[in-house]
Protein backbone atom coordinates (compact mmCIF):
# COMPACT_ATOMS: atom_id res chain seq x y z
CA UNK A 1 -60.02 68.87 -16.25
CA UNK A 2 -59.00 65.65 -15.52
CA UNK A 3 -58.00 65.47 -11.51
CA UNK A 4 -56.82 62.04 -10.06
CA UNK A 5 -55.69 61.79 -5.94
CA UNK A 6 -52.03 62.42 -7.08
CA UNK A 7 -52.85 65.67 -8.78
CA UNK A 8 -55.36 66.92 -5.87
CA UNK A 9 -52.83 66.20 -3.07
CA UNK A 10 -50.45 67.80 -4.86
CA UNK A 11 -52.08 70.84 -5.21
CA UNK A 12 -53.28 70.81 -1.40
CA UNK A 13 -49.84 70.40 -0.44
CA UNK A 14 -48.10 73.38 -2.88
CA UNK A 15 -51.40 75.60 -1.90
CA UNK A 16 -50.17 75.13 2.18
CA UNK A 17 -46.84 75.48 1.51
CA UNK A 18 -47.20 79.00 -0.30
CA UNK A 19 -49.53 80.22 2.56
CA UNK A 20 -46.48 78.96 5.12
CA UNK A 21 -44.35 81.04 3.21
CA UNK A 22 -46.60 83.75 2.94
CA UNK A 23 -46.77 83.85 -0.68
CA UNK A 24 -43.21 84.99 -1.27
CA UNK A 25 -42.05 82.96 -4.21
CA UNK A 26 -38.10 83.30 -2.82
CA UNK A 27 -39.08 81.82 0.61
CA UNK A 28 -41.31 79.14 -1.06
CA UNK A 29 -37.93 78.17 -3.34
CA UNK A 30 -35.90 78.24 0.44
CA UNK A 31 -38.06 76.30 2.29
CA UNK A 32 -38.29 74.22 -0.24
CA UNK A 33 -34.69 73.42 -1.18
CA UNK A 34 -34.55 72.73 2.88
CA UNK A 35 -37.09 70.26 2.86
CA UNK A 36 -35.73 68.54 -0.05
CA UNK A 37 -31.63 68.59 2.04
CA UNK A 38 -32.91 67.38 5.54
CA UNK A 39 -35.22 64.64 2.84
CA UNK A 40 -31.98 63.75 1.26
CA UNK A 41 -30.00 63.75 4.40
CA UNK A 42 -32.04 61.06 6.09
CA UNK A 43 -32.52 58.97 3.64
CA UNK A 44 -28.83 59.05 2.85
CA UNK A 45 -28.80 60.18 -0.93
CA UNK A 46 -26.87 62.48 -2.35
CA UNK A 47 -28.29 65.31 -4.52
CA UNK A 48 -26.14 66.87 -7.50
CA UNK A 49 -27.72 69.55 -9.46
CA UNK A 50 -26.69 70.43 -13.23
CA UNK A 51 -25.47 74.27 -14.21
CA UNK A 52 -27.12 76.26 -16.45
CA UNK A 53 -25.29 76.80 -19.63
CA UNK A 54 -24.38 80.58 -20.84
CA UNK A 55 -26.96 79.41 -23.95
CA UNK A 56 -29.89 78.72 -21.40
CA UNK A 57 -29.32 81.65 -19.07
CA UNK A 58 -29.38 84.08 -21.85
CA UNK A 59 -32.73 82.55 -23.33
């Protein structure tokens, strides 16, 4: 396999964060999507996320 830093931190970081959440995939989505709101609120941006269309869901 072909690891670079990116890849390892990135790893490190998801490997923490699912211990943190005690390897409950809804709490790692939750704590997640608050880290990403309180990211977005201080750097000012605004996030807008796209619906799933009837054609996707039922796939």
């Amino acid at each position: 396999m072909n690891d670079n830093e990116l890849l390892i931190e990135k790893v490190k970081t998801q490997k923490i964060l699912d211990e943190k959440a005690e390897h409950d995939l809804a709490k790692y989505v939750s704590d997640t999507h608050a880290r990403i709101e309180a990211l977005a609120a201080r750097l000012e941006l605004k996030l807008t996320y796209g619906r799933p269309t009837n054609k996707a869901v039922a796939a």
